[in-house]
Protein backbone atom coordinates (compact mmCIF):
# COMPACT_ATOMS: atom_id res chain seq x y z
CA UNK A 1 0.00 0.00 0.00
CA UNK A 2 1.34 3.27 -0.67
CA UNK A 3 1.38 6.04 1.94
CA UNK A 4 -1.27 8.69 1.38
CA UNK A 5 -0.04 12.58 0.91
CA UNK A 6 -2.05 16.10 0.70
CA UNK A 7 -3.33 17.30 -2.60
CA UNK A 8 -1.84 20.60 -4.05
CA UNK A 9 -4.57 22.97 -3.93
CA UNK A 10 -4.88 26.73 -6.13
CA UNK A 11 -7.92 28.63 -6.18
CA UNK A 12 -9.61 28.89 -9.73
CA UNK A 13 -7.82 32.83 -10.88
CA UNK A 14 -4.49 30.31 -10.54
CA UNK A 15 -5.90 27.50 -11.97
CA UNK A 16 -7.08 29.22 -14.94
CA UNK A 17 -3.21 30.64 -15.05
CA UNK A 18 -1.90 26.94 -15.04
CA UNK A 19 -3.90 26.00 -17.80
CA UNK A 20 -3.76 28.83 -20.23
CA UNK A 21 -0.16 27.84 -20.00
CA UNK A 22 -0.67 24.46 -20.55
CA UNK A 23 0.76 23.34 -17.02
CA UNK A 24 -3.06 21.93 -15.09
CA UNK A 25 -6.10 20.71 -17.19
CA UNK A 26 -8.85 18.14 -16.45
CA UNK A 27 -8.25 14.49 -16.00
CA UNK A 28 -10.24 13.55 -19.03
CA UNK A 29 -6.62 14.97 -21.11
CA UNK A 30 -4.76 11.84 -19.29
CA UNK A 31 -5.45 8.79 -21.31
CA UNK A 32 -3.71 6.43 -19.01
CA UNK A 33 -6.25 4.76 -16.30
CA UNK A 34 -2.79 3.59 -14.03
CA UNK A 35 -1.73 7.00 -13.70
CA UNK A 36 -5.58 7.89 -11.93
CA UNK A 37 -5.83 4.91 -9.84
CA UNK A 38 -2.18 5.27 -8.45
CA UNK A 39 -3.70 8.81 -7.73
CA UNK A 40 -6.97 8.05 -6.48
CA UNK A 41 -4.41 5.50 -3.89
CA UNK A 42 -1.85 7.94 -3.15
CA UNK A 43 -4.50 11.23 -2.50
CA UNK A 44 -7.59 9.60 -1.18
CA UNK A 45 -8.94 13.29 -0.68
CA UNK A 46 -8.44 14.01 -4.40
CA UNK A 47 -11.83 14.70 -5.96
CA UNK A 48 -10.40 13.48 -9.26
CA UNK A 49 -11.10 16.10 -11.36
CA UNK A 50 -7.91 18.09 -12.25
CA UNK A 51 -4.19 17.73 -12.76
CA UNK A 52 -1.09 19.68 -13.05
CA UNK A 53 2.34 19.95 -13.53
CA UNK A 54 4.57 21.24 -10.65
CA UNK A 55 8.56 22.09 -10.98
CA UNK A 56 11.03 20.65 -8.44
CA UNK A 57 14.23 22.64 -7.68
CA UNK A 58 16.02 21.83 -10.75
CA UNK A 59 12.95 22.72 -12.78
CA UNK A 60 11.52 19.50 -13.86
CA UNK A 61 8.36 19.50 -14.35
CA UNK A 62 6.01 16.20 -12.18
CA UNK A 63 2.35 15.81 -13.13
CA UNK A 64 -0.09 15.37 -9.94
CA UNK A 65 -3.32 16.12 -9.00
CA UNK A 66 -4.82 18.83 -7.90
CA UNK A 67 -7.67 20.62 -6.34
CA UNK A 68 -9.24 23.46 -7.30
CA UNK A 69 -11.25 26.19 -4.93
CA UNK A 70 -13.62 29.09 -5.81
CA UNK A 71 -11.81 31.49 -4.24
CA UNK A 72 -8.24 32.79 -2.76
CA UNK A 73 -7.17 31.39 0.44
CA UNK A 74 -6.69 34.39 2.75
């Protein structure tokens, strides 16, 4: 079993951002079912409707899930 982690989460003005640029869209864009059900193990909080790419410190890019909220965190 693989250990559950927190789901990234932008509000919808970033989201919007992400995938103007091409970097977050909705899961029906990923046509592999493996890469969903890993997620659906690994974020059991993940509502399973969007994705996105996310840069590590060397700048490569990792898709993952990611949830999406009406409005800006304050």
């Amino acid at each position: 079993m693989s250990k559950t982690r927190p789901v990234h989460t932008v509000d919808r003005t970033e989201y919007e951002r992400l995938q103007h640029t091409g970097l977050a869209g909705s899961v029906d864009a990923i046509q592999v079912p493996a890469v969903l059900e890993h997620w659906r193990e690994v974020y059991p909080e993940w509502s399973g409707q969007h994705w996105a790419y996310t840069a590590d410190d060397h700048d490569i890019l990792y898709l993952h899930p990611l949830e999406v909220t009406r409005r800006r965190s304050s």
